[in-house]
Protein backbone atom coordinates (compact mmCIF):
# COMPACT_ATOMS: atom_id res chain seq x y z
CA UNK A 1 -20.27 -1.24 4.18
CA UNK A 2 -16.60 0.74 5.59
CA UNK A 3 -15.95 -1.00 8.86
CA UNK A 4 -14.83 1.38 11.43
CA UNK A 5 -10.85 -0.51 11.26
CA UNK A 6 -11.11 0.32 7.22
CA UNK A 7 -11.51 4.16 8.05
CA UNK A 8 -8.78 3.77 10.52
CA UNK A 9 -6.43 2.77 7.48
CA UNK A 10 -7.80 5.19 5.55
CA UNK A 11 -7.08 8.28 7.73
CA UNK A 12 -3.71 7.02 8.50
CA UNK A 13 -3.20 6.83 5.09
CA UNK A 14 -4.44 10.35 3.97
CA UNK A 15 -2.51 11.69 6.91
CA UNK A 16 0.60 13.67 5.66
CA UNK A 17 3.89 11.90 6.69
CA UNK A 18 5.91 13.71 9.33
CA UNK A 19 8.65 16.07 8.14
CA UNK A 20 11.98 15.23 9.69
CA UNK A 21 13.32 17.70 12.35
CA UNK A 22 14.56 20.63 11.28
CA UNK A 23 18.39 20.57 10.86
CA UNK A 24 20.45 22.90 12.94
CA UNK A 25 21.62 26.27 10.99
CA UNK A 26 24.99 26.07 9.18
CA UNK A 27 25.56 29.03 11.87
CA UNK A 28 24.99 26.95 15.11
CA UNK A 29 27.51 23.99 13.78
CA UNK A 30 30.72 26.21 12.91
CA UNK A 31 30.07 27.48 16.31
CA UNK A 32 30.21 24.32 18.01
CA UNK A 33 33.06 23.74 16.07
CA UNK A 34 34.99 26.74 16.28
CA UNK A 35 34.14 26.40 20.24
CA UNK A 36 35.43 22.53 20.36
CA UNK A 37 38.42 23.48 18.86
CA UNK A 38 39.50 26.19 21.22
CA UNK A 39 38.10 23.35 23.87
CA UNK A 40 40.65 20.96 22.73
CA UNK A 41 43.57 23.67 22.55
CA UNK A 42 43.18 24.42 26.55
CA UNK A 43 43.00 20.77 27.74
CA UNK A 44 46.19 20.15 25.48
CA UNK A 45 47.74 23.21 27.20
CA UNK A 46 46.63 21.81 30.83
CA UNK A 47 47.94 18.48 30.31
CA UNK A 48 51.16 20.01 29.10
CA UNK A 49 51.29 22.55 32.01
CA UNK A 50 52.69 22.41 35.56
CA UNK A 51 49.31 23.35 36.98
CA UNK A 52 48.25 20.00 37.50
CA UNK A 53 50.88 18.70 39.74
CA UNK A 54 49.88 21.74 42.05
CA UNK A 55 46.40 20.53 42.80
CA UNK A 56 47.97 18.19 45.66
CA UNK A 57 46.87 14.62 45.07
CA UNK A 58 49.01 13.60 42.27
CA UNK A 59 46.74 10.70 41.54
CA UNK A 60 43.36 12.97 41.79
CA UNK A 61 45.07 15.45 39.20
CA UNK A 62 45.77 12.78 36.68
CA UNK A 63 42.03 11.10 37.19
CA UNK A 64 40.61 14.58 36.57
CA UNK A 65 42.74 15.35 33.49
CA UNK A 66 42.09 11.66 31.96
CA UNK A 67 38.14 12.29 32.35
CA UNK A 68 38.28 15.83 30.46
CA UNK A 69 40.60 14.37 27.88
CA UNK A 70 38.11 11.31 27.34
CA UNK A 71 35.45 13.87 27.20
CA UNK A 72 37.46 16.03 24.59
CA UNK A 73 37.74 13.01 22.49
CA UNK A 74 34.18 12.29 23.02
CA UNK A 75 33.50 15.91 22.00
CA UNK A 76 35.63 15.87 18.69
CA UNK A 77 34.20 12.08 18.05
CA UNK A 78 30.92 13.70 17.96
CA UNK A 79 31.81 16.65 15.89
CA UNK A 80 33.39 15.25 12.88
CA UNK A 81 30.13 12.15 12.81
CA UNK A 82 27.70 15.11 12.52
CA UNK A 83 29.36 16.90 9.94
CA UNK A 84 28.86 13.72 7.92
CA UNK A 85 25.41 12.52 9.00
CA UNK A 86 22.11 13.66 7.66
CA UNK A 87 18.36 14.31 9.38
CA UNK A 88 17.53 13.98 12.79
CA UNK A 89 20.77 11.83 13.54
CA UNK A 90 22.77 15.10 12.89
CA UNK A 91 20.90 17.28 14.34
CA UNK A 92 20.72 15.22 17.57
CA UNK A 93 24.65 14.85 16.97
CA UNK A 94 24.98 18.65 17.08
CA UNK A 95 22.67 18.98 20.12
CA UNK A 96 24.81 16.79 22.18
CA UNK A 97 27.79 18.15 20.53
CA UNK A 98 26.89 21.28 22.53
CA UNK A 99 25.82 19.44 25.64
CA UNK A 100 29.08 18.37 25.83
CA UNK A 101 30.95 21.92 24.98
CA UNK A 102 28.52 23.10 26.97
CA UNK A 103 29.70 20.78 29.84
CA UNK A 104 33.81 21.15 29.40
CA UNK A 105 33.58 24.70 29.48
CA UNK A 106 31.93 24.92 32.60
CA UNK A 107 34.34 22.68 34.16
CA UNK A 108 36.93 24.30 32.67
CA UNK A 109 35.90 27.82 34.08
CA UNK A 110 35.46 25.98 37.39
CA UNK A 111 39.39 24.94 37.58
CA UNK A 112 40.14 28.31 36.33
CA UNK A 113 38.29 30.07 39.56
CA UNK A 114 39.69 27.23 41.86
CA UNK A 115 43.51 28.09 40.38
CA UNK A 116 43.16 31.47 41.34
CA UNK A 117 41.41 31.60 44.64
């Protein structure tokens, strides 16, 4: 007699295993990429620039350029790990890749309105 734990096993068993998330499109990551880079090229050119010594507070300025440059480096940290990982940890790698992006550019655009008003 099958006890009602043995067809438990047995279903799990038969079950198919789970196919790992779909990866990202080749497409999507030279995007990210492309977009990171030209990320990384502005912040360079704002640190370098004598925009931020116009924002006022001197100390405020360099706090504000410190974060996006730790967030630049976060951005290219996670970049160049997904281009070398495989499954579900790139694909989440990409994701918040473009979380990120998604994130600096916004703040970028944000200084950009606030320079010129």
């Amino acid at each position: 007699m099958t006890s009602k734990s043995d067809i438990a096993i047995q279903t799990r068993r038969s079950e198919p295993e789970k196919p790992e998330p779909s990866h990202l499109s080749p497409d999507y990551e030279m995007r990210i990429e492309a977009r990171a880079k030209i990320i990384s090229e502005r912040i360079a050119a704002l640190d370098n620039s004598a925009i931020p010594s116009l924002w006022g507070d001197a100390e405020t300025s360099v706090q504000i350029l410190e974060r996006l440059e730790a967030q630049e480096a976060r951005l290219r940290w996670l970049v160049r790990v997904a281009k070398y990982s495989e499954g579900a940890n790139r694909t989440a790698l990409w994701l918040e890749a473009g979380r990120v992006l998604a994130h600096l550019e916004g703040f970028l655009s944000m200084l950009a309105r606030a320079r010129c008003a």
